[in-house]
N, C-alpha and C. Protein backbone atom coordinates (compact mmCIF):
# COMPACT_ATOMS: atom_id res chain seq x y z
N UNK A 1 51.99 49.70 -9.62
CA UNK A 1 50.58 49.55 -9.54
C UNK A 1 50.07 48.47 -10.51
N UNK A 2 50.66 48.29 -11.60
CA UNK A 2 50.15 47.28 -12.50
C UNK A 2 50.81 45.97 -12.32
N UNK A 3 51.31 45.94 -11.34
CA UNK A 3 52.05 44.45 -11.16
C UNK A 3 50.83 44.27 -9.66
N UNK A 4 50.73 45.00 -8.96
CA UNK A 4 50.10 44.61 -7.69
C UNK A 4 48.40 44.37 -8.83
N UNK A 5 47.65 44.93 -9.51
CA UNK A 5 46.83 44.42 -10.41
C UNK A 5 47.14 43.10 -11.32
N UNK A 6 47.94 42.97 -11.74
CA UNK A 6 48.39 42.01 -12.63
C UNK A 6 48.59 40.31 -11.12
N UNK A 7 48.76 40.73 -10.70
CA UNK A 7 49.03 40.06 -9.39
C UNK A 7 47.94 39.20 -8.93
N UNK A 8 47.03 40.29 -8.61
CA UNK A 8 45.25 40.17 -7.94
C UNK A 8 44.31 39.53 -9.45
N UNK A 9 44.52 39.43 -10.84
CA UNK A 9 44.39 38.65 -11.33
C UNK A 9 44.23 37.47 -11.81
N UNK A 10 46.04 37.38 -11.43
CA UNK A 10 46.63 36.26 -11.57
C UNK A 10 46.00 35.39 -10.53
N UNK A 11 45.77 35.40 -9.44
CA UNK A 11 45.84 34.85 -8.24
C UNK A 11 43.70 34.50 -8.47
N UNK A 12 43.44 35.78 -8.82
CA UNK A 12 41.70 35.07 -8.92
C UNK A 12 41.68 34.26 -10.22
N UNK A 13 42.64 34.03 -10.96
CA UNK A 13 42.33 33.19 -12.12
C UNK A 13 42.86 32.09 -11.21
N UNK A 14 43.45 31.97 -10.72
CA UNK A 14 44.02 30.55 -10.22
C UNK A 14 42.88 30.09 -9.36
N UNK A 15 42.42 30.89 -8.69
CA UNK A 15 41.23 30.59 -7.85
C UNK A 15 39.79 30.16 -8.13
N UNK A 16 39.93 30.59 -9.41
CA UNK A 16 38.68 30.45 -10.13
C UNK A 16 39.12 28.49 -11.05
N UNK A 17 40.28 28.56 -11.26
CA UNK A 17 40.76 27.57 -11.75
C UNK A 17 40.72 26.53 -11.10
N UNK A 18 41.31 26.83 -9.75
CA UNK A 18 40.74 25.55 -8.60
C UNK A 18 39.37 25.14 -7.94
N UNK A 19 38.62 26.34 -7.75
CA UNK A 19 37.40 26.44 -7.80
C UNK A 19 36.25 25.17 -8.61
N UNK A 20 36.66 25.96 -10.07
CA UNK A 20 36.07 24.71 -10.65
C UNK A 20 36.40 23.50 -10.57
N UNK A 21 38.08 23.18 -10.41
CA UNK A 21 38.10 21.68 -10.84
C UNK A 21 37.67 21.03 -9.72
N UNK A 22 37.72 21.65 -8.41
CA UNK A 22 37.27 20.51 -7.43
C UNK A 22 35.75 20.55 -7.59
N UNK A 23 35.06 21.49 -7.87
CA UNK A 23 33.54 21.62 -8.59
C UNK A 23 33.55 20.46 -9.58
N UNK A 24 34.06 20.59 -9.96
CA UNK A 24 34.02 18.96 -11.49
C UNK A 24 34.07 17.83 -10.46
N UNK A 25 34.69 17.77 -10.27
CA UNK A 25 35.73 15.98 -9.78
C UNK A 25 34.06 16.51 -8.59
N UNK A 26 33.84 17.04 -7.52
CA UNK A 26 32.96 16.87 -6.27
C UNK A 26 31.21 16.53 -7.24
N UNK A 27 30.84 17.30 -8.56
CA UNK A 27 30.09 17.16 -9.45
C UNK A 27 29.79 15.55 -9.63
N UNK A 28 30.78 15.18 -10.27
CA UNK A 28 31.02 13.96 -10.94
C UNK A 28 31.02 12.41 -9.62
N UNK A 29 31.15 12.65 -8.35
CA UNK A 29 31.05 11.95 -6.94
C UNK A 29 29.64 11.72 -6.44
N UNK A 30 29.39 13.01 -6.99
CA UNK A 30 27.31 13.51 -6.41
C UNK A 30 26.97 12.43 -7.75
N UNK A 31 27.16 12.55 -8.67
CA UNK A 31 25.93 11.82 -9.86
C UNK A 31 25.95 10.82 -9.46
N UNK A 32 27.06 9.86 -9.28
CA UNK A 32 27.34 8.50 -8.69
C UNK A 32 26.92 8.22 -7.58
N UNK A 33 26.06 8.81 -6.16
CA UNK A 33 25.75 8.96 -5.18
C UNK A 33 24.13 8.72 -5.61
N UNK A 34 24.28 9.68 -6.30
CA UNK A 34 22.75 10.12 -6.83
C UNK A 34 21.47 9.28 -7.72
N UNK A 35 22.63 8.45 -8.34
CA UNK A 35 22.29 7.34 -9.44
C UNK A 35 21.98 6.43 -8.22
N UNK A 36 22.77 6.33 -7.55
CA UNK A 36 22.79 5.03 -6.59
C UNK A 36 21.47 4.94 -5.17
N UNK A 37 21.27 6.53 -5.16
CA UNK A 37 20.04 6.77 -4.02
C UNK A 37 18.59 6.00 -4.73
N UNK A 38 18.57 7.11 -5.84
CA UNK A 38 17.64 6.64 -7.34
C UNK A 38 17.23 5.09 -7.31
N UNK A 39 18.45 4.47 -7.87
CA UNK A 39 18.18 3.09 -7.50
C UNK A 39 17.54 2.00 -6.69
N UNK A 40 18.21 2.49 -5.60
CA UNK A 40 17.97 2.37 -4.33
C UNK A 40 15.91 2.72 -3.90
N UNK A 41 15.50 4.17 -4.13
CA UNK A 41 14.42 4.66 -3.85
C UNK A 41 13.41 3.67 -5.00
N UNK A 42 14.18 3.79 -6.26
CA UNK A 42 13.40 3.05 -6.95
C UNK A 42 12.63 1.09 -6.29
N UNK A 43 14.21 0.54 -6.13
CA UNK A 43 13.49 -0.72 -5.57
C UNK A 43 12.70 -0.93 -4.59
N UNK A 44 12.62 0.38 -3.16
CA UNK A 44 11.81 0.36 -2.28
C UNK A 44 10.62 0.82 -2.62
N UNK A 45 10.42 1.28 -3.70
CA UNK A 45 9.19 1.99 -4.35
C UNK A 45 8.16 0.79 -4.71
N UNK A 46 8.67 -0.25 -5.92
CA UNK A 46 8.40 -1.53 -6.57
C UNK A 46 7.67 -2.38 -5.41
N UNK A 47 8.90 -2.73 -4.06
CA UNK A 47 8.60 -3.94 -3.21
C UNK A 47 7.28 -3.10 -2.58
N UNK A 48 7.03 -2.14 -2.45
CA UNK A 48 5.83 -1.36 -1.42
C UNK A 48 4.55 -1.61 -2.42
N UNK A 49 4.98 -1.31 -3.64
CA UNK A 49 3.67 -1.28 -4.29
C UNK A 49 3.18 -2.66 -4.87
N UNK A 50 4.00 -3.79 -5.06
CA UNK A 50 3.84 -4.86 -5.13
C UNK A 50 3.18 -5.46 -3.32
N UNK A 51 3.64 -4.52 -1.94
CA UNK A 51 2.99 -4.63 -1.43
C UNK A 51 1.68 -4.52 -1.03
N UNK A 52 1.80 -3.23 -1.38
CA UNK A 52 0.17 -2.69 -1.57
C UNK A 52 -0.95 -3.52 -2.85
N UNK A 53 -0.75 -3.58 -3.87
CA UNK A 53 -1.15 -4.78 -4.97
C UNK A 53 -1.64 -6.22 -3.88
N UNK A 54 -0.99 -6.81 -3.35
CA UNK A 54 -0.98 -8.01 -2.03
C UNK A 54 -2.29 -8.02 -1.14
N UNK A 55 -2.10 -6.83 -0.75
CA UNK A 55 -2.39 -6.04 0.47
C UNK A 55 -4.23 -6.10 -0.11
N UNK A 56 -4.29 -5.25 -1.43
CA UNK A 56 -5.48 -5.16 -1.60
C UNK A 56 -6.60 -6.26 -2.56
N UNK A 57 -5.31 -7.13 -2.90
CA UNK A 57 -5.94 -8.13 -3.09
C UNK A 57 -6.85 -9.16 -1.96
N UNK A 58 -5.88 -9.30 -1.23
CA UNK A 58 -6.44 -10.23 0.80
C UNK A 58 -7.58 -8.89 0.53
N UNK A 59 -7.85 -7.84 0.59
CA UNK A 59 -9.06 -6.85 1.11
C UNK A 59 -10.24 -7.04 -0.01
N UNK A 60 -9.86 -7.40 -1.08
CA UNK A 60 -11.25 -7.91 -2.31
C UNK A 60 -11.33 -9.00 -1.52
N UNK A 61 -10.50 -10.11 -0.95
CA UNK A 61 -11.43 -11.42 -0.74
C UNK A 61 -11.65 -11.43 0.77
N UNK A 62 -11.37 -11.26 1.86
CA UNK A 62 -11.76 -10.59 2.78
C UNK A 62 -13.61 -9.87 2.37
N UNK A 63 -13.52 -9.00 1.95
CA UNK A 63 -14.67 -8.48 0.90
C UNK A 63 -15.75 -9.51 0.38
N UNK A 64 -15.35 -10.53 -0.42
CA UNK A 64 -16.10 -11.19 -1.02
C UNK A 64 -16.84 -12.29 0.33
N UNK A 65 -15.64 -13.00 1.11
CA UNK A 65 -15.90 -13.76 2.09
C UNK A 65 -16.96 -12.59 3.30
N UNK A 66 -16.77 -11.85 3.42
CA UNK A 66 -17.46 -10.90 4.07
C UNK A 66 -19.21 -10.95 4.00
N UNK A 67 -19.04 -10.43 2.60
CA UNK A 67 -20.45 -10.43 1.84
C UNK A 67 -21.39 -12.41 1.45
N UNK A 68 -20.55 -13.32 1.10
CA UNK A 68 -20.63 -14.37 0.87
C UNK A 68 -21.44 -14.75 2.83
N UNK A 69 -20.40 -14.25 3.86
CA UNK A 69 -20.99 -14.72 5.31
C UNK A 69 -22.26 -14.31 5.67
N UNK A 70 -22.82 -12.59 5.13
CA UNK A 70 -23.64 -12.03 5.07
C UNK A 70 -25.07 -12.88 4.42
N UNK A 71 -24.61 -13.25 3.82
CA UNK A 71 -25.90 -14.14 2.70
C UNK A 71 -26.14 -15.69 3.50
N UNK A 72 -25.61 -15.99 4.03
CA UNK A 72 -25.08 -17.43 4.38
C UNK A 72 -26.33 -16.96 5.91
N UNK A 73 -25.95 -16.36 6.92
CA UNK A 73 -26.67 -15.81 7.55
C UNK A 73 -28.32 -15.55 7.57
N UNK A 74 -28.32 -14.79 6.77
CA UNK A 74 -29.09 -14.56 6.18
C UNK A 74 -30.14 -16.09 5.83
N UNK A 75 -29.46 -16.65 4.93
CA UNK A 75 -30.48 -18.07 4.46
C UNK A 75 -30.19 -18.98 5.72
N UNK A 76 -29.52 -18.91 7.00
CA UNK A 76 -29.78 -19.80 7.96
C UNK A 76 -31.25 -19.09 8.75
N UNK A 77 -31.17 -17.53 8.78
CA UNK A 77 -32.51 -17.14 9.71
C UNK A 77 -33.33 -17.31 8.83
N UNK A 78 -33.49 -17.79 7.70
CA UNK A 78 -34.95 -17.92 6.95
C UNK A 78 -34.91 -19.11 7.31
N UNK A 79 -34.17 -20.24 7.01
CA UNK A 79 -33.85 -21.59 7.37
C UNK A 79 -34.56 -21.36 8.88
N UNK A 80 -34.34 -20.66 9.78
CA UNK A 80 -34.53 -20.90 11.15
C UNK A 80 -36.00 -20.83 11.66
N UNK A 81 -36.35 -19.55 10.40
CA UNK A 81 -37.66 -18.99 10.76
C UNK A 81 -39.19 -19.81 10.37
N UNK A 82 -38.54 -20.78 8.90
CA UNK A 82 -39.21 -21.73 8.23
C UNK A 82 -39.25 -22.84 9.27
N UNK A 83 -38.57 -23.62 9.60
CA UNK A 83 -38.34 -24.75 10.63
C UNK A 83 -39.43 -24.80 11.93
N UNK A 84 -39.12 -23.25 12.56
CA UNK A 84 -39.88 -23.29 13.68
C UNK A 84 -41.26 -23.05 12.96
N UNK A 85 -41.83 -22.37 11.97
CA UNK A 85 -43.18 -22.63 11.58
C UNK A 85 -43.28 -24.06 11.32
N UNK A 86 -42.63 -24.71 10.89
CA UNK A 86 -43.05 -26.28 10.73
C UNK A 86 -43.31 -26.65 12.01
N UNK A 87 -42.66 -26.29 13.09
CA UNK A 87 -42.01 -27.03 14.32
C UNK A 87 -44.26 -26.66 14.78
N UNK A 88 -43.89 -25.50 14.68
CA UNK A 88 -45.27 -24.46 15.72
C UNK A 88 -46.82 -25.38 14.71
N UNK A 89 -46.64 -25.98 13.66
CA UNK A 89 -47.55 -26.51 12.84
C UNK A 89 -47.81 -27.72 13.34
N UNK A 90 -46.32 -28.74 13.07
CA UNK A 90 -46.71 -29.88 13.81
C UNK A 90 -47.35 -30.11 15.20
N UNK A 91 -46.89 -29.36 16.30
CA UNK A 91 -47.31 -29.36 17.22
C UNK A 91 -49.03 -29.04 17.74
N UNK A 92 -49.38 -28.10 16.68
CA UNK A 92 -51.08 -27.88 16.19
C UNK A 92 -51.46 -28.67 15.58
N UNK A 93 -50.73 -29.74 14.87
CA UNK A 93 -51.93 -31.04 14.40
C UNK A 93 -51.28 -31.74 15.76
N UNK A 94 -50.62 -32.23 16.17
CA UNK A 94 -50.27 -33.02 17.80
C UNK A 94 -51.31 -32.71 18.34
N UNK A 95 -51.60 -31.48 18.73
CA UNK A 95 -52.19 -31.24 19.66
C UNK A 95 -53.77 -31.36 19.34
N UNK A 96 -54.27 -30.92 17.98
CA UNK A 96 -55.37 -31.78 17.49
C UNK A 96 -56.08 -32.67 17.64
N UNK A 97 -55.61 -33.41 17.27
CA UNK A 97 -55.88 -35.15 17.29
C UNK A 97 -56.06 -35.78 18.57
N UNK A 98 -54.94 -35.04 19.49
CA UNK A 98 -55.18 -35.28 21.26
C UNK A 98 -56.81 -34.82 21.68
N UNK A 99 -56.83 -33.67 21.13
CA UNK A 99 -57.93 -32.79 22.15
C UNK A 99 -59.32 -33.47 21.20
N UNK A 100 -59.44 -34.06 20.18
CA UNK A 100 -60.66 -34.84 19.71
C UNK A 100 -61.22 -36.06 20.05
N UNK A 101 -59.76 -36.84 20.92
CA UNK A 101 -60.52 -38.03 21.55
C UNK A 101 -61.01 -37.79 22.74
């Protein structure tokens, strides 16, 4: 009886012995995998946000040109609105000067 125990021991220490080492060595495969994903996630991280940085820069001037067209507009219908009062003025002294002779 103590050899069939001594036995079932022996045999889970060995098991436990192999157990771990391929646990080590499979351990030590993952960090190197892992370092390398890392890396990896890291540089796609950088180029995106250096994209985005890009991205929202064109959207401030986009923005500015936006607002800049807005104003521009703007001083052509005053421009437009001034003109034709000149236009509607001259034509009332034209027409003046006709209807007195």
């Amino acid at each position: 009886m103590t050899y069939l125990i001594t036995q079932i021991w022996f045999y889970l220490l060995i098991t436990a012995f192999a157990a771990g080492s391929i646990g080590w060595f499979l351990r030590g495969s993952n960090k190197k995998k892992l370092q390398a994903l890392e890396q990896q996630w890291q540089a796609d991280y950088e180029s995106v946000d250096s994209e985005r940085k890009s991205y929202a820069k064109k959207i401030e001037q986009l923005s500015k040109i936006e607002h800049e067209n807005k104003e521009l507009k703007l001083r052509v219908a005053l421009q437009r609105t001034s003109f034709d009062e000149a236009i509607e003025h001259l034509k009332k002294q034209i027409k003046t000067p006709l209807e007195t002779m």
